[in-house]
Protein backbone atom coordinates (compact mmCIF):
# COMPACT_ATOMS: atom_id res chain seq x y z
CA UNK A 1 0.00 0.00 0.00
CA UNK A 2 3.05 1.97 -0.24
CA UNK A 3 2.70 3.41 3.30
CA UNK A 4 3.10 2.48 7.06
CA UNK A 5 1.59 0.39 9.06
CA UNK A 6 0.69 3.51 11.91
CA UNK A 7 -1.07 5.46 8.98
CA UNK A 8 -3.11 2.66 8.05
CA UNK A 9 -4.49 1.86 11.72
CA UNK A 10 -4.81 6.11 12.11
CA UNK A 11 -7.38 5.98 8.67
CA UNK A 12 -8.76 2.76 10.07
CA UNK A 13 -9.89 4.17 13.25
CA UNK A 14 -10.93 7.55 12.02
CA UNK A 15 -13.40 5.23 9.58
CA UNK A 16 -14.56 3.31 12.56
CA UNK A 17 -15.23 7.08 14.88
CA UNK A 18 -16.97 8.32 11.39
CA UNK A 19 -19.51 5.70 10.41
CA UNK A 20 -19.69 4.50 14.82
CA UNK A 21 -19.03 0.59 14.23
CA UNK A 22 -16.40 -1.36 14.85
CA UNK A 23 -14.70 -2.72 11.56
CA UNK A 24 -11.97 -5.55 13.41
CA UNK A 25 -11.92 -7.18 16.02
CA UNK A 26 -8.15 -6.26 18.23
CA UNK A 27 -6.55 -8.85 20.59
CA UNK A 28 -2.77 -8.89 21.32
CA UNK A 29 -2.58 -11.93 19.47
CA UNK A 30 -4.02 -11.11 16.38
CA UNK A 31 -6.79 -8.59 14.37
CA UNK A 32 -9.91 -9.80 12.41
CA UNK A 33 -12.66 -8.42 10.59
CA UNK A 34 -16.27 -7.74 11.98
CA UNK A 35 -19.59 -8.59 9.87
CA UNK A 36 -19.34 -4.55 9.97
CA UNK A 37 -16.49 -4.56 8.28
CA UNK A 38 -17.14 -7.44 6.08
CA UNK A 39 -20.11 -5.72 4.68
CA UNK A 40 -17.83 -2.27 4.03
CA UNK A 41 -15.31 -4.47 1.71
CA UNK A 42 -18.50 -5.49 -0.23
CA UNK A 43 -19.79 -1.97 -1.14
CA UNK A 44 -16.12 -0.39 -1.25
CA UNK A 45 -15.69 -2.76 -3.90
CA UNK A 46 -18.84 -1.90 -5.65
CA UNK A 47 -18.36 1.78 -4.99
CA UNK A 48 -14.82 1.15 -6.65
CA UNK A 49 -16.47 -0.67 -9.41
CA UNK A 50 -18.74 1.73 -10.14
CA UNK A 51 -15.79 4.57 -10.25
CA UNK A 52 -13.91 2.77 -12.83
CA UNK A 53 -17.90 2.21 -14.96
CA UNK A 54 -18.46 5.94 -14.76
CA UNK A 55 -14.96 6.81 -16.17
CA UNK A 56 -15.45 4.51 -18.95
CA UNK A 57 -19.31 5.49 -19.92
CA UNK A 58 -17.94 8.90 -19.91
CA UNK A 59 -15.30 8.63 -22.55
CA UNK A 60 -17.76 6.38 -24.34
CA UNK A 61 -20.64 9.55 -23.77
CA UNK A 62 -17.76 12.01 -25.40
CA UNK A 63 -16.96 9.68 -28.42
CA UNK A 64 -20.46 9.41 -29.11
CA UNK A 65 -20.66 5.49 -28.51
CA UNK A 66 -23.77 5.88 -26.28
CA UNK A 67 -26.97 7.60 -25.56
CA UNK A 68 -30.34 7.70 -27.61
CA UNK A 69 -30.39 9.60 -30.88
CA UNK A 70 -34.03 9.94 -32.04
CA UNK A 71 -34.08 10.36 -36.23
CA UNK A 72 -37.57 11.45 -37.75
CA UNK A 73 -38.04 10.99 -41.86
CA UNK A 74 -40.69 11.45 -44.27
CA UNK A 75 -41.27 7.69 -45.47
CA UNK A 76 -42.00 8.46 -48.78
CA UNK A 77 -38.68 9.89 -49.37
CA UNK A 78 -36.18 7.91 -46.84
CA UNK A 79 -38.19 4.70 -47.51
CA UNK A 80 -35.57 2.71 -49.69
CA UNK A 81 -32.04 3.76 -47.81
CA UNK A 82 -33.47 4.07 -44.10
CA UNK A 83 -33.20 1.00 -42.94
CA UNK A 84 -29.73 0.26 -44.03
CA UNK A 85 -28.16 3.54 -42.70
CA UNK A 86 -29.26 2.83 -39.19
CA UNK A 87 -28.25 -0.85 -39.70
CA UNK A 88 -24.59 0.28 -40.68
CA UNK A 89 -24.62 3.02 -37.89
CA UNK A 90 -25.84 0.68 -35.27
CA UNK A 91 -23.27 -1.78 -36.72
CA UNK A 92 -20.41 1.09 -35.68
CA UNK A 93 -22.29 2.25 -32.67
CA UNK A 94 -24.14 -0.60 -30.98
CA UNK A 95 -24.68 0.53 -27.74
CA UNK A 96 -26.73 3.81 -29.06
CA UNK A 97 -30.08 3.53 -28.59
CA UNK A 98 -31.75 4.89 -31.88
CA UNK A 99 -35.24 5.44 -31.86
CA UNK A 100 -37.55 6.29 -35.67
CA UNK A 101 -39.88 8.40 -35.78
CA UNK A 102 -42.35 8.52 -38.64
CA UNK A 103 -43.03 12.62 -39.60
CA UNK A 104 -44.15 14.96 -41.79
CA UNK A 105 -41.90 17.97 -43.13
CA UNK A 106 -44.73 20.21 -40.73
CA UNK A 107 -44.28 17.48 -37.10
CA UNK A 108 -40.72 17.76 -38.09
CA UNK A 109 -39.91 21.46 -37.53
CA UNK A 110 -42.15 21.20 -34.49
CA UNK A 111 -40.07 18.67 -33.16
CA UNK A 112 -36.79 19.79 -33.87
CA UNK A 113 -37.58 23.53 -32.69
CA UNK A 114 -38.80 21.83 -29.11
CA UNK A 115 -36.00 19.07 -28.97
CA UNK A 116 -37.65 15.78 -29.22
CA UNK A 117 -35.23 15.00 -32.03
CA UNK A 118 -31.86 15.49 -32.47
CA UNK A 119 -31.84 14.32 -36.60
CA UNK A 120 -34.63 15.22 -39.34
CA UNK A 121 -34.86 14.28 -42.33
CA UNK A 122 -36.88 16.41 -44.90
CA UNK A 123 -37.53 19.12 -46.92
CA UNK A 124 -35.64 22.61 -46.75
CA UNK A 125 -36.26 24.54 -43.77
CA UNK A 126 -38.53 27.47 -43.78
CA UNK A 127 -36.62 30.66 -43.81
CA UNK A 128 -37.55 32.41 -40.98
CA UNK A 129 -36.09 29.67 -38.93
CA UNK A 130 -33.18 28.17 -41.19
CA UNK A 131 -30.40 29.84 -39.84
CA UNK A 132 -30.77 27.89 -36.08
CA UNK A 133 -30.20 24.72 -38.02
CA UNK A 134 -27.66 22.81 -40.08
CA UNK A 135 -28.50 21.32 -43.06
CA UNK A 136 -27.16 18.81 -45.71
CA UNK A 137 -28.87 18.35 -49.05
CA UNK A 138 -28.76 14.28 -48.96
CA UNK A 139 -30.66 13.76 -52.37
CA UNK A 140 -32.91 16.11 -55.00
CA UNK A 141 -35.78 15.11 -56.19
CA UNK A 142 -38.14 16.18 -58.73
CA UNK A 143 -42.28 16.54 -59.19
CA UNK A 144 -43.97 14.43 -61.09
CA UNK A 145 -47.83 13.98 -62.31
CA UNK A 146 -49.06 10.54 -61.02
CA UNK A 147 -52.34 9.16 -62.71
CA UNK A 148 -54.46 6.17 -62.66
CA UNK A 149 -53.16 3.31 -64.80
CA UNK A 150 -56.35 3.11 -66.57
CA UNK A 151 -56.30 7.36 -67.65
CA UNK A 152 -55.69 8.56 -71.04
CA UNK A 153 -52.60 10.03 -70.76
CA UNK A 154 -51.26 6.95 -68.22
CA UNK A 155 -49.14 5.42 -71.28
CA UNK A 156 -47.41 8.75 -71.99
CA UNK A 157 -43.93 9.24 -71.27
CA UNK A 158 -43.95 12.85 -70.49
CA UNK A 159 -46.43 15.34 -70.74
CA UNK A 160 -46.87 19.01 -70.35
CA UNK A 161 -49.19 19.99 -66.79
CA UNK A 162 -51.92 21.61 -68.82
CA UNK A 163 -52.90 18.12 -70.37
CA UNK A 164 -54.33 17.81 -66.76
CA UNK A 165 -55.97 20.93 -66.22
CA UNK A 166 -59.76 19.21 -66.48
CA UNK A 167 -58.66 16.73 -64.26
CA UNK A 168 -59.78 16.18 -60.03
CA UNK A 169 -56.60 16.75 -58.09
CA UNK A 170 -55.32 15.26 -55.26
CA UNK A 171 -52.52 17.39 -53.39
CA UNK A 172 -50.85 16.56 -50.56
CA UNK A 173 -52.23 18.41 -47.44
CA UNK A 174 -50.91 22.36 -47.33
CA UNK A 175 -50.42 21.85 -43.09
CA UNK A 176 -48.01 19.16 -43.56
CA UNK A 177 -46.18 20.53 -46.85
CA UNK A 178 -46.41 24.06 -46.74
CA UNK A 179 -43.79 23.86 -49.68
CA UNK A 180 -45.09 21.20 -52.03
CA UNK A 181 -48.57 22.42 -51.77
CA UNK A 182 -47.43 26.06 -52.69
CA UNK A 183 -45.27 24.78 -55.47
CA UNK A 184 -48.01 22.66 -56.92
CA UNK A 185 -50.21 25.49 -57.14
CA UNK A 186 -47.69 27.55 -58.82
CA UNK A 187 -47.02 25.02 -61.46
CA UNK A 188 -50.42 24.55 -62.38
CA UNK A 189 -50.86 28.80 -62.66
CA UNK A 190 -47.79 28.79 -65.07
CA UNK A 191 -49.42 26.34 -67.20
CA UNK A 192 -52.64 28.26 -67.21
CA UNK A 193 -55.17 26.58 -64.67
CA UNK A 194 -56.17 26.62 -61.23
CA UNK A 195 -56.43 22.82 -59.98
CA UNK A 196 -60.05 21.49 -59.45
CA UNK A 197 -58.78 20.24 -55.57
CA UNK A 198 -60.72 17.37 -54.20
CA UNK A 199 -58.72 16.07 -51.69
CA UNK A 200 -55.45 16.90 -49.52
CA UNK A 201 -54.77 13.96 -47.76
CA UNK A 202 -52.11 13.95 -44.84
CA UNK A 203 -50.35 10.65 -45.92
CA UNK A 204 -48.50 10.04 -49.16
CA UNK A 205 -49.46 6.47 -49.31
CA UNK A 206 -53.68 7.76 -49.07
CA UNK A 207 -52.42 10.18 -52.11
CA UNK A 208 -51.10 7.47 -53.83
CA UNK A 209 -53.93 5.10 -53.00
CA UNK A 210 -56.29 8.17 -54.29
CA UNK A 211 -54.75 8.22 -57.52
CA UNK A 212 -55.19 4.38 -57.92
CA UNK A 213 -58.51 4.44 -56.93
CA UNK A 214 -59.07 7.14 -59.82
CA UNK A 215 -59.95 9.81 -57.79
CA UNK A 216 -57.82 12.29 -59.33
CA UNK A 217 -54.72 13.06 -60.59
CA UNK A 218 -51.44 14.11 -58.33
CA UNK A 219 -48.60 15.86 -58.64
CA UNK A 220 -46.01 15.02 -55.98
CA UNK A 221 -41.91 14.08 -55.52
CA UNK A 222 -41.25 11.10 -58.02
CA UNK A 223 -39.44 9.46 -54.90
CA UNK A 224 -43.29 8.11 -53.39
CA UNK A 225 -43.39 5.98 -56.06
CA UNK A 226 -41.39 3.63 -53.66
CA UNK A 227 -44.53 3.02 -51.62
CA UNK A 228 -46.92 0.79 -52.69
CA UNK A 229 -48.70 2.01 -55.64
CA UNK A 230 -50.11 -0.42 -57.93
CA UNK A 231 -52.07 0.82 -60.71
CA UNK A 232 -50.67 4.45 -60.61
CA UNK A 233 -48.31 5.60 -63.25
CA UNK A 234 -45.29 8.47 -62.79
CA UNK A 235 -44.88 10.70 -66.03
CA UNK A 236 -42.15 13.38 -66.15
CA UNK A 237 -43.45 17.26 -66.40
CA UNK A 238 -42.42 19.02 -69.04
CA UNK A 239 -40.93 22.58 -68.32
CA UNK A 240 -41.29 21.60 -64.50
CA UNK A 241 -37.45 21.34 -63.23
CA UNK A 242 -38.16 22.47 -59.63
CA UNK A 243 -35.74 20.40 -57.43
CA UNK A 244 -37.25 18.85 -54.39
CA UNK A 245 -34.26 18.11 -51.60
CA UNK A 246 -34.14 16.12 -49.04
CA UNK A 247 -32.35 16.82 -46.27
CA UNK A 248 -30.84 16.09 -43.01
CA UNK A 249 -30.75 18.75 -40.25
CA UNK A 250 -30.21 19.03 -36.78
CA UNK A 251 -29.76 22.12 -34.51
CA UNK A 252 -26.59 24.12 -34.98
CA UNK A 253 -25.98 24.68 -31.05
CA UNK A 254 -26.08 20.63 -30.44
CA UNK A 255 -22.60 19.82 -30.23
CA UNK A 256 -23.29 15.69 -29.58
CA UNK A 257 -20.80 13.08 -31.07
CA UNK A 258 -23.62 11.01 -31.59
CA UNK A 259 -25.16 13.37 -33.97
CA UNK A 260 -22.15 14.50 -35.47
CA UNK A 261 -21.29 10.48 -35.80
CA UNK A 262 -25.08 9.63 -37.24
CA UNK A 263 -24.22 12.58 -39.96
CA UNK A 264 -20.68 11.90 -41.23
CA UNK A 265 -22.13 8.34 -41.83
CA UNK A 266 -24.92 9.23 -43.82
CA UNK A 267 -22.69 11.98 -45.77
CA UNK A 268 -20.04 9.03 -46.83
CA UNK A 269 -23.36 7.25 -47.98
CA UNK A 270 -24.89 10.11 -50.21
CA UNK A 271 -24.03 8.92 -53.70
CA UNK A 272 -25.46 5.60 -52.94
CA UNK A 273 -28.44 7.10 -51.37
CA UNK A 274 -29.14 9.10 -54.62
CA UNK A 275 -28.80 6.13 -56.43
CA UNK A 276 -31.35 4.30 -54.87
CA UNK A 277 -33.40 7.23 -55.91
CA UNK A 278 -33.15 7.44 -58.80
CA UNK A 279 -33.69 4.15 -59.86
């Protein structure tokens, strides 16, 4: 113990006068340990144990290695790489607990703005608030018209936006999408028309089903038609190149290795991402 045996009997007894029990038993022929004392050894032990846990879960807290990390996404546009980037982050980083959240671009701001998630994933922040976030274009995608498989034009392999113009439409609901909505109205305006709306559901998969149905016609991100929509058919715009991004954000002033470990990994995995996308 690197010390003397006086010392050792001084720290002893000032134990013994501190917790008021007696931790050995003293005869002039030899010392041994009380149940008191026996009982001490067990929790100094633990308490030693413990010391050396918290060190470790500490460095592992600062490299990012544990902790929760809570990642919302719009399905219709994460629905095809999702999966596989948590896999290979989880694969990296097992002992983080990642939890997915399901939300649109609208729960998403909400949630990000009162910190229930540390990671989005959608559409371009509005304005007003951009600048208390950091963003990273992931993909772009573009809008498409979607129409029934048994409509006139559902063979076609592009068309211009006015073919549509006596058409129902289905657009995606203006709470959830400020963006989309506002861009699908504009598009329609430029081609001459104002859309005959029928319905703004709040799910992509109830616009798609919509459209299959032959409710109406939709214009929406090409990237949806990776849910399951049977009996629709995509067809490129003419003169529409609006980009739609998706992107991953998270707040500027969060600092976490987890986050900053959950975003270099889906960075190095952005070519392959788009590629999925595309095709």
């Amino acid at each position: 113990m690197h010390t003397v045996q006086p010392a050792i009997s001084r720290h002893i007894s000032a134990l013994e006068t501190e917790l008021a029990v007696t931790l050995f038993h003293r005869t002039s022929r030899e010392v041994s340990i009380t149940e008191a004392g026996k009982q001490l050894l067990v929790d100094a032990n633990a308490i030693l144990a413990m010391t050396e846990q918290a060190k470790t879960q500490v460095k592992r807290a600062e490299n990012g290695e544990i902790g929760t990390l809570r990642i919302a996404h719009l399905s219709s546009a994460c629905l095809t790489f999702m999966a596989k980037l948590v896999r290979q982050y989880k694969h990296q980083y097992p002992q983080v607990h990642v939890v997915l959240l399901e939300m649109t671009a609208t729960e998403q701001i909400d949630a990000l703005q009162s910190g229930q998630i540390e990671i989005a994933f959608s559409r371009p922040l509005p304005s007003t608030i951009a600048a208390d976030f950091t963003d990273h274009v992931i993909y772009s995608d573009q809008l498409v018209a979607i129409v029934n498989q048994d409509h006139a034009l559902a063979n076609q392999g592009q068309l211009d936006l006015s073919q549509l113009k006596h058409d129902p439409f289905i657009i995606f609901n203006r709470d959830e999408a400020l963006g989309l909505f506002d861009e699908t109205i504009t598009q329609c305006k430029q081609a001459g028309f104002s859309p005959n709306i029928v319905s703004q559901p709040r799910h992509m998969q109830t616009l798609v089903t919509e459209v299959a149905a032959g409710l109406g016609v939709a214009i929406a991100p090409y990237c949806i038609r990776k849910l399951y929509s049977e009996g629709c058919h995509f067809i490129k715009l003419n003169k529409v190149n609006t980009e739609i991004n998706v992107q991953l954000q998270h707040a500027c002033n969060n600092k976490s290795a987890i986050v900053k470990a959950f975003t270099d990994i889906t960075l190095a995995f952005k070519d392959e991402i788009a590629l999925s996308m595309a095709n």
